[in-house]
N, C-alpha and C. Protein backbone atom coordinates (compact mmCIF):
# COMPACT_ATOMS: atom_id res chain seq x y z
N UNK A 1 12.79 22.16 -4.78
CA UNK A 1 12.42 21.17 -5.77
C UNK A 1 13.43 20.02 -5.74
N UNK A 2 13.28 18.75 -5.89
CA UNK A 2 13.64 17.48 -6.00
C UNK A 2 14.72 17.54 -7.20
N UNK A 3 15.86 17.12 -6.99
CA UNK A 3 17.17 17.27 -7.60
C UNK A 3 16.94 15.74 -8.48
N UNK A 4 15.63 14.91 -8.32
CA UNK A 4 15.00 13.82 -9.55
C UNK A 4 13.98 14.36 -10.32
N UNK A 5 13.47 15.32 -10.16
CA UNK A 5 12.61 15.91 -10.85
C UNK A 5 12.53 15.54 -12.58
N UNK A 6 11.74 15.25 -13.28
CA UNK A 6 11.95 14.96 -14.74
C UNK A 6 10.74 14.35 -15.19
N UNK A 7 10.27 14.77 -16.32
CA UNK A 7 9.17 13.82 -16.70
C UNK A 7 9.19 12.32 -16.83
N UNK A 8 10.45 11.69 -16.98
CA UNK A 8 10.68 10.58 -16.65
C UNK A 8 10.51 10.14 -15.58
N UNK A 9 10.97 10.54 -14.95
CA UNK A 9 10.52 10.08 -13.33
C UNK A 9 8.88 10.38 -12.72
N UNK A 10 8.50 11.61 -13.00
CA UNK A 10 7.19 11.45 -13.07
C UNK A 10 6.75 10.59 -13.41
N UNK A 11 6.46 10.04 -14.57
CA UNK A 11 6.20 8.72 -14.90
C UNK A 11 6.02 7.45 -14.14
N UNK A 12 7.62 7.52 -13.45
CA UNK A 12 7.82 6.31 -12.77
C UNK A 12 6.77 6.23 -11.38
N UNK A 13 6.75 7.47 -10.86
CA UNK A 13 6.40 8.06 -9.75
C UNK A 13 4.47 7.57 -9.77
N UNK A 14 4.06 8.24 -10.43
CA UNK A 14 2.97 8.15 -11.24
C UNK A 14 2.01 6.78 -11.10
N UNK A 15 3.45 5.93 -11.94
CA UNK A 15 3.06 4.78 -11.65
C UNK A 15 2.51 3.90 -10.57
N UNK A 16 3.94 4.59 -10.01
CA UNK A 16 3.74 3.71 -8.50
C UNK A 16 2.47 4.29 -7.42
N UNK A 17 2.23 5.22 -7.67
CA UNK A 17 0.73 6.03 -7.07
C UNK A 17 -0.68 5.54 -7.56
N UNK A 18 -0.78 4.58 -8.52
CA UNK A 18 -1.45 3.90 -9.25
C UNK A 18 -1.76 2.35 -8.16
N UNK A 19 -0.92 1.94 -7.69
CA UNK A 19 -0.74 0.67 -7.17
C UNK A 19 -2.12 0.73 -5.89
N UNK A 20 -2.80 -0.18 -5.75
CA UNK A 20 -4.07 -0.26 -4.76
C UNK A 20 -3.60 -0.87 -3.62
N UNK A 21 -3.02 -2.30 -3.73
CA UNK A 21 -3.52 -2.68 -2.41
C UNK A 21 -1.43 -3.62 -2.55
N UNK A 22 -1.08 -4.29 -1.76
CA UNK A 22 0.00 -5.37 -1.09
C UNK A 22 -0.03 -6.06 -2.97
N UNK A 23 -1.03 -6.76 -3.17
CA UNK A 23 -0.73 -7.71 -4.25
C UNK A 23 -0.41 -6.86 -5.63
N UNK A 24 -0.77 -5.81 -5.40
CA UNK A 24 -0.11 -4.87 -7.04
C UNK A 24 1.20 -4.75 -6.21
N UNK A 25 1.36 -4.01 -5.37
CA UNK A 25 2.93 -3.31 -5.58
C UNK A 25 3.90 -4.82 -5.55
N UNK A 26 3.74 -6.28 -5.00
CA UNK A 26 4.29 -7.41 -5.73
C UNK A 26 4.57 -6.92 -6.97
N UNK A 27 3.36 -6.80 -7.85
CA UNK A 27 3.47 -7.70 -8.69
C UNK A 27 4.40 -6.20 -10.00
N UNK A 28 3.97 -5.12 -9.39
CA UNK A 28 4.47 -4.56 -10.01
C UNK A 28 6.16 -4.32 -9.95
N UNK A 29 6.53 -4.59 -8.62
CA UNK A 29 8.05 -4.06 -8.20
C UNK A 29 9.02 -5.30 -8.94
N UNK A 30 8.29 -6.61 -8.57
CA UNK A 30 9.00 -7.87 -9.17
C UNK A 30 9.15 -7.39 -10.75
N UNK A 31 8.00 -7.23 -11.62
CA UNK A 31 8.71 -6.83 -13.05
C UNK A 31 8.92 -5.54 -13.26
N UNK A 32 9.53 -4.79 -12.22
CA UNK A 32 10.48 -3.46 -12.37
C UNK A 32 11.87 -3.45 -11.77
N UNK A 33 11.93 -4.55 -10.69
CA UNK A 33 13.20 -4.23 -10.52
C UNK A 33 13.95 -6.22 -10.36
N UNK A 34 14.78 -6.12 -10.17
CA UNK A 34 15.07 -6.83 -9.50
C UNK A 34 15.20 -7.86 -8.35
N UNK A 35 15.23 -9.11 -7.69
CA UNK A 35 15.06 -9.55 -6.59
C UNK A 35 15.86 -8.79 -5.63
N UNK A 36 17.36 -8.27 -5.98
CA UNK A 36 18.44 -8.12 -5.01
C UNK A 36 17.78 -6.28 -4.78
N UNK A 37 17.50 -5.49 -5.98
CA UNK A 37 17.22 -4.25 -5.63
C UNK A 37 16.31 -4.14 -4.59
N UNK A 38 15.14 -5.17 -5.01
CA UNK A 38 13.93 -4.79 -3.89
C UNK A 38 14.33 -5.10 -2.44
N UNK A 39 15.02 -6.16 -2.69
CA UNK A 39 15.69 -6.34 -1.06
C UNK A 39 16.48 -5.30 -0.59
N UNK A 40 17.64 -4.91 -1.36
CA UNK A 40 17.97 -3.46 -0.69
C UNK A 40 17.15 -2.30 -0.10
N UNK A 41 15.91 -1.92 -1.25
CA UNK A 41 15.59 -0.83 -0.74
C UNK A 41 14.33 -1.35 0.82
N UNK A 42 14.13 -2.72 0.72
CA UNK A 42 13.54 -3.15 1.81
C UNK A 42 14.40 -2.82 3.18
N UNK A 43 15.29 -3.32 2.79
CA UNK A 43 16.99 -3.21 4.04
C UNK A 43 16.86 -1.73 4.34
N UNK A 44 16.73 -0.81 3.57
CA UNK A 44 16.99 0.53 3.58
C UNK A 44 15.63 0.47 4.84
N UNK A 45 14.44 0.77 4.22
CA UNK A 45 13.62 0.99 4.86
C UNK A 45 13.50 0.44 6.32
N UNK A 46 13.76 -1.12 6.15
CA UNK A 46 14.48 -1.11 7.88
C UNK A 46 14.94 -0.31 8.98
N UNK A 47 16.16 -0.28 8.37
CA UNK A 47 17.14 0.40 8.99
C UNK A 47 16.83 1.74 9.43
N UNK A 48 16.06 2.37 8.55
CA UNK A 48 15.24 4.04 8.64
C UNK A 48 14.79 3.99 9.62
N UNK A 49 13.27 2.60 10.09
CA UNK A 49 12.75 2.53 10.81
C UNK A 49 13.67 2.13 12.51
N UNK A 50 14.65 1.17 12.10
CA UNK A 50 15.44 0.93 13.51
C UNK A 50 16.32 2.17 13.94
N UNK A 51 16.68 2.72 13.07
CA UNK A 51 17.29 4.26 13.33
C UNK A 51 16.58 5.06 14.26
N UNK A 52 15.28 5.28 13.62
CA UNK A 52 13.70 6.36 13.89
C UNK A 52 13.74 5.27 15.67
N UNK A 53 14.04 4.48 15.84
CA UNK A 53 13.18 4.01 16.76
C UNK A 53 14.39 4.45 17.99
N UNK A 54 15.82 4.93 17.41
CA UNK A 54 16.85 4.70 18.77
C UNK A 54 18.06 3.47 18.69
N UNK A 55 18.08 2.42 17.55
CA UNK A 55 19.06 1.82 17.99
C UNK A 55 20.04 2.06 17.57
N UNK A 56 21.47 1.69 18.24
CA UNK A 56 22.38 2.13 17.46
C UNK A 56 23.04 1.35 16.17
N UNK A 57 23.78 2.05 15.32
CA UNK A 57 24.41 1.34 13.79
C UNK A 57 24.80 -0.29 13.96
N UNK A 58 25.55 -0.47 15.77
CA UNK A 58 25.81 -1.96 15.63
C UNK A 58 24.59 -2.77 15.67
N UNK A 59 23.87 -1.98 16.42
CA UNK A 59 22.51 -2.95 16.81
C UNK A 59 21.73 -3.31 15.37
N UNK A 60 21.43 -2.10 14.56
CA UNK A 60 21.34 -2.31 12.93
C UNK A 60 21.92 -2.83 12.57
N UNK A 61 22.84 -3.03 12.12
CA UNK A 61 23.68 -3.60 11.39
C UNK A 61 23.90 -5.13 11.40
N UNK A 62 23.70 -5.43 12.89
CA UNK A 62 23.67 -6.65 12.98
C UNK A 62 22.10 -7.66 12.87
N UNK A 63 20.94 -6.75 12.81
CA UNK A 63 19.88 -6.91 12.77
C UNK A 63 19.35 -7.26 11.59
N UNK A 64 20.06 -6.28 10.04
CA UNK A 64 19.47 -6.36 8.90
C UNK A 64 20.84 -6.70 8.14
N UNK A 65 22.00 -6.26 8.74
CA UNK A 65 23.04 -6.94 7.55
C UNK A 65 23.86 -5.81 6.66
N UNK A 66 22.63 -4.48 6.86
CA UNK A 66 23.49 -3.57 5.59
C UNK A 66 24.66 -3.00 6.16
N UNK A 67 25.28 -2.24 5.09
CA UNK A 67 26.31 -1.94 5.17
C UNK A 67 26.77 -0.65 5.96
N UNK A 68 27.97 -0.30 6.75
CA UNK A 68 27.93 0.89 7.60
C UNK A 68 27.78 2.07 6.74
N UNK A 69 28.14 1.95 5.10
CA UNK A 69 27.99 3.08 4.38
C UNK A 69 27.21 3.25 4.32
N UNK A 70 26.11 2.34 3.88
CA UNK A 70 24.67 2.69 2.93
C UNK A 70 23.67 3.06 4.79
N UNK A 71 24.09 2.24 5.71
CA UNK A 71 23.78 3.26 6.86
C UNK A 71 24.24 4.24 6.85
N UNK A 72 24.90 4.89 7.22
CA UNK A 72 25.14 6.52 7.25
C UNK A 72 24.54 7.27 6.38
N UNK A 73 24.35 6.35 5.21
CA UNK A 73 23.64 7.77 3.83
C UNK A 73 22.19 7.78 4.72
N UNK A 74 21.61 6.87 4.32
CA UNK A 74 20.18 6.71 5.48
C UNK A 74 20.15 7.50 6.84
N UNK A 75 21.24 7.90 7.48
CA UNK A 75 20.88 8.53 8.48
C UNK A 75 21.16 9.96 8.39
N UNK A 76 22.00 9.68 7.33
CA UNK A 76 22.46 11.72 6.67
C UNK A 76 21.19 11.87 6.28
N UNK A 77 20.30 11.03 5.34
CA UNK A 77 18.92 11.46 4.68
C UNK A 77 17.80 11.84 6.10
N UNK A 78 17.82 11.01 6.73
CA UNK A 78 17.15 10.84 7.84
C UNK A 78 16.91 12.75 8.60
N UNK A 79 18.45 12.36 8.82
CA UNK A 79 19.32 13.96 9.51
C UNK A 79 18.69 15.09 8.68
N UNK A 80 19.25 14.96 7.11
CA UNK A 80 19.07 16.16 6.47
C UNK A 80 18.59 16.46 5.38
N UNK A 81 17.70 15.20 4.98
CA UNK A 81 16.95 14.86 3.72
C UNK A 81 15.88 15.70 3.68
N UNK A 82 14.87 15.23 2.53
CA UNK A 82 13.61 15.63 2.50
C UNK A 82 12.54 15.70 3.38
N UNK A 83 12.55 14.41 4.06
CA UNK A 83 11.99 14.44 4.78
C UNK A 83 10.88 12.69 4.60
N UNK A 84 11.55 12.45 3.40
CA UNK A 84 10.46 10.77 2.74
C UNK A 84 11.00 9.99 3.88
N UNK A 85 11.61 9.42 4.42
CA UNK A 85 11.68 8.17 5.25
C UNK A 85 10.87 8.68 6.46
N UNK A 86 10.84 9.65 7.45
CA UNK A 86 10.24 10.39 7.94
C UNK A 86 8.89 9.95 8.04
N UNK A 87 7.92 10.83 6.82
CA UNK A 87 7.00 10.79 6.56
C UNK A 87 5.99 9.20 6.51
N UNK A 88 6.96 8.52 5.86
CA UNK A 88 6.36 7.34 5.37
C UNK A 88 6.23 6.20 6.93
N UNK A 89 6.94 6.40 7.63
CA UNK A 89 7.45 5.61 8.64
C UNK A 89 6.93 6.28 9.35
N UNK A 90 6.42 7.20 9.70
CA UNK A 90 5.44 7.77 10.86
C UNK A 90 3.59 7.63 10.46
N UNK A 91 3.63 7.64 9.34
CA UNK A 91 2.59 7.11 8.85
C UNK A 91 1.94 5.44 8.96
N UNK A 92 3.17 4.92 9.59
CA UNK A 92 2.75 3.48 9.62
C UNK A 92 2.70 3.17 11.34
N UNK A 93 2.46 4.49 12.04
CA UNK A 93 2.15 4.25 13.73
C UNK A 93 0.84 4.30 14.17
């Protein structure tokens, strides 16, 4: 079980499973988060994908900008996570 688990987060979760098409999840992420958050977790998802594909951290890094830390968590998740970046990113081949 998911160490976020909570009816709160359900919620959030919930929500976002609600979203139809490109122009909801806009419109919904803009009044939930932030400009700089959504760009991070965009960066994240990058990087998942340039990881998944073979390149290495400099080649990332210099590609999207993030940081060597917040790379490594991404590739520990990648390595030994759940399995969500995975899933989602193989789904888009």
């Amino acid at each position: 079980m998911s160490k976020l688990k909570s009816a709160l987060n359900d919620e959030l979760f919930e929500s976002i499973l609600k979203l139809e098409n490109l122009e909801d999840a806009y419109a919904f992420f803009e009044d939930l988060c932030t400009i700089k958050e959504i760009e991070a977790m965009a960066q994240r998802i990058k990087s998942a994908k340039l990881l998944l594909d073979g390149k290495t951290y400099e080649q990332i890094i210099e590609e999207t900008g993030i940081s060597s830390t917040t790379l490594s968590r991404i590739s520990t998740c990648i390595r030994y996570g759940t399995g969500g970046y995975k899933k989602i990113l193989d789904s888009k081949k």
